[in-house]
N, C-alpha and C. Protein backbone atom coordinates (compact mmCIF):
# COMPACT_ATOMS: atom_id res chain seq x y z
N UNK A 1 0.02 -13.25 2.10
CA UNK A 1 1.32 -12.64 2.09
C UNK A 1 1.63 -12.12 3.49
N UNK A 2 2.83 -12.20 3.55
CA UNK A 2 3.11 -11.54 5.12
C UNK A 2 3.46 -10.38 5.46
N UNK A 3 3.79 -9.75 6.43
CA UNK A 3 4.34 -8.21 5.86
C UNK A 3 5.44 -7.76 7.36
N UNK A 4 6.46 -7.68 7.08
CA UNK A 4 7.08 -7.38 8.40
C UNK A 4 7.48 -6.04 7.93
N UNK A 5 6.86 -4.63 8.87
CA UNK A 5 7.43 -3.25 8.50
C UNK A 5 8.93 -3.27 9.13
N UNK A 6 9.41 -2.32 8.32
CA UNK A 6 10.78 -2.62 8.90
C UNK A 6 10.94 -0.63 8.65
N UNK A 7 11.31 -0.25 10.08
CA UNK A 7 10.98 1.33 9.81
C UNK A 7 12.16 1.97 10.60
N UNK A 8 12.16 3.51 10.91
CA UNK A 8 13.05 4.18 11.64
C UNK A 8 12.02 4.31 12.81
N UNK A 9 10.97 4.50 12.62
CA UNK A 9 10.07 4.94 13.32
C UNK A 9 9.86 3.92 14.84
N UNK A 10 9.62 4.49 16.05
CA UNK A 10 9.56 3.39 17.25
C UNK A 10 8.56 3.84 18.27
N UNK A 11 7.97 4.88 17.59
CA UNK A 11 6.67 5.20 18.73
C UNK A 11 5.61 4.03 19.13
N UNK A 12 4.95 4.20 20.05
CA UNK A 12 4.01 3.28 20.43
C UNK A 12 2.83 3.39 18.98
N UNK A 13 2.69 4.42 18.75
CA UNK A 13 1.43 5.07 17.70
C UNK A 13 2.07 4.68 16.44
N UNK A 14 3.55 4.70 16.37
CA UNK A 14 3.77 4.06 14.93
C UNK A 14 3.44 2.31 14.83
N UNK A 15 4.10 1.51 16.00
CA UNK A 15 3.71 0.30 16.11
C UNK A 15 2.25 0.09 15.95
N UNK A 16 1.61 0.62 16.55
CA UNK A 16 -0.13 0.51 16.50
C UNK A 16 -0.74 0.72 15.31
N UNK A 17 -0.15 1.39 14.74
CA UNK A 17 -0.87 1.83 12.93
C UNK A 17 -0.41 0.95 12.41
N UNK A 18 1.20 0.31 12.66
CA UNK A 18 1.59 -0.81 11.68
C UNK A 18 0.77 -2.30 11.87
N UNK A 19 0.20 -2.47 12.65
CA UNK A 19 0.00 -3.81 13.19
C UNK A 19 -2.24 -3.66 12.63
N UNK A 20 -2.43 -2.29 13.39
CA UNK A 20 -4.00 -2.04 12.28
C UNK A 20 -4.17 -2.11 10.87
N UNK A 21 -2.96 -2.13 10.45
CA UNK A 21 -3.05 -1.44 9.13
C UNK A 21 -2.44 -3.32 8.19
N UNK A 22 -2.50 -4.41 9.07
CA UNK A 22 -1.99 -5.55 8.34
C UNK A 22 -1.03 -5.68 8.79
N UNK A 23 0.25 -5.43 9.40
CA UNK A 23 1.27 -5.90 9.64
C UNK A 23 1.03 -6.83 10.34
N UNK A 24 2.55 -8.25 9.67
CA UNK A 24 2.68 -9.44 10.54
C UNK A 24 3.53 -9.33 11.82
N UNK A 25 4.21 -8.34 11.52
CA UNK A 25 5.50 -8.08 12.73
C UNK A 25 6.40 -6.91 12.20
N UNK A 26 6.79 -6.17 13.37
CA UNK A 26 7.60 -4.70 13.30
C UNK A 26 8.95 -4.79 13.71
N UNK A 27 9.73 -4.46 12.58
CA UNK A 27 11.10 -4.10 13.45
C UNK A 27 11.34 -2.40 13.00
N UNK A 28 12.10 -2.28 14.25
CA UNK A 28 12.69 -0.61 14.02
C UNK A 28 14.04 -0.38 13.96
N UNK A 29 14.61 0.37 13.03
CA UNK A 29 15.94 0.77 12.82
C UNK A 29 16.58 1.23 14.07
N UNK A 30 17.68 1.39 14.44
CA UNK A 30 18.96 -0.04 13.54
C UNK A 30 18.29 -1.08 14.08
N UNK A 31 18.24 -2.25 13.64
CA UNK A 31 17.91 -3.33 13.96
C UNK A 31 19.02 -4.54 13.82
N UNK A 32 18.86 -5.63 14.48
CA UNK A 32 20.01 -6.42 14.90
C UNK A 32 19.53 -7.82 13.24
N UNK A 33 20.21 -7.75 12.80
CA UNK A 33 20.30 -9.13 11.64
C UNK A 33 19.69 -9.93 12.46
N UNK A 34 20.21 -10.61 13.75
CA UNK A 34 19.76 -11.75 14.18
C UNK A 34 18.67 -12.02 14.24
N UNK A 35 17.86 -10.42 15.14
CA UNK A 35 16.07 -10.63 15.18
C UNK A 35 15.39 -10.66 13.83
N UNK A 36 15.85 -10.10 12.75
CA UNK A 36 15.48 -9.50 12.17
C UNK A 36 14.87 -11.23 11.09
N UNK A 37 16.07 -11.43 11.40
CA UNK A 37 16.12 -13.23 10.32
C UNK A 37 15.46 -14.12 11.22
N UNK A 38 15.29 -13.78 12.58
CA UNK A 38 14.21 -14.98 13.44
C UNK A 38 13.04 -14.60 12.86
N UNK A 39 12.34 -13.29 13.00
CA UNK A 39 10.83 -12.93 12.51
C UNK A 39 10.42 -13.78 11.73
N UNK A 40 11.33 -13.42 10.89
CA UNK A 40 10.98 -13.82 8.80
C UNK A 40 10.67 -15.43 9.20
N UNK A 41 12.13 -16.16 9.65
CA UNK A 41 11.90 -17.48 9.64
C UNK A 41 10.34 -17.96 10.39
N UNK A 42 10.43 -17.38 11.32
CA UNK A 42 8.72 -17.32 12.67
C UNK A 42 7.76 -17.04 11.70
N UNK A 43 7.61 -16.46 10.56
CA UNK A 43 6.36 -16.09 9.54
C UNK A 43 6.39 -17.13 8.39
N UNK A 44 7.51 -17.69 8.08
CA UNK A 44 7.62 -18.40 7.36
C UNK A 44 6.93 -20.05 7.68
N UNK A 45 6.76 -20.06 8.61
CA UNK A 45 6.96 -21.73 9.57
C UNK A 45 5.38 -21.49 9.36
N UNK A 46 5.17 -20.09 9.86
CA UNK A 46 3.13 -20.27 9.85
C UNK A 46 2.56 -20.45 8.61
């Protein structure tokens, strides 16, 4: 399964726990639709 966090949060220390902790990829609020639907598709393809 894949896991893209999708948070408010944008510290360096929040990214780092998300990515130790299993994450496939991070986005942080507000976030743009566009990136947001490349990720997914980029996780999807793997």
């Amino acid at each position: 399964m894949k896991v893209i966090i999708l948070t408010g949060k944008n510290l360096v220390g929040d990214v780092e726990k998300a990515y130790e902790s299993g994450a496939d990829d991070y986005v942080s609020k507000p976030y743009d639709y566009q990136v947001l639907l490349s990720k997914i598709k980029k996780l999807l393809v793997k």
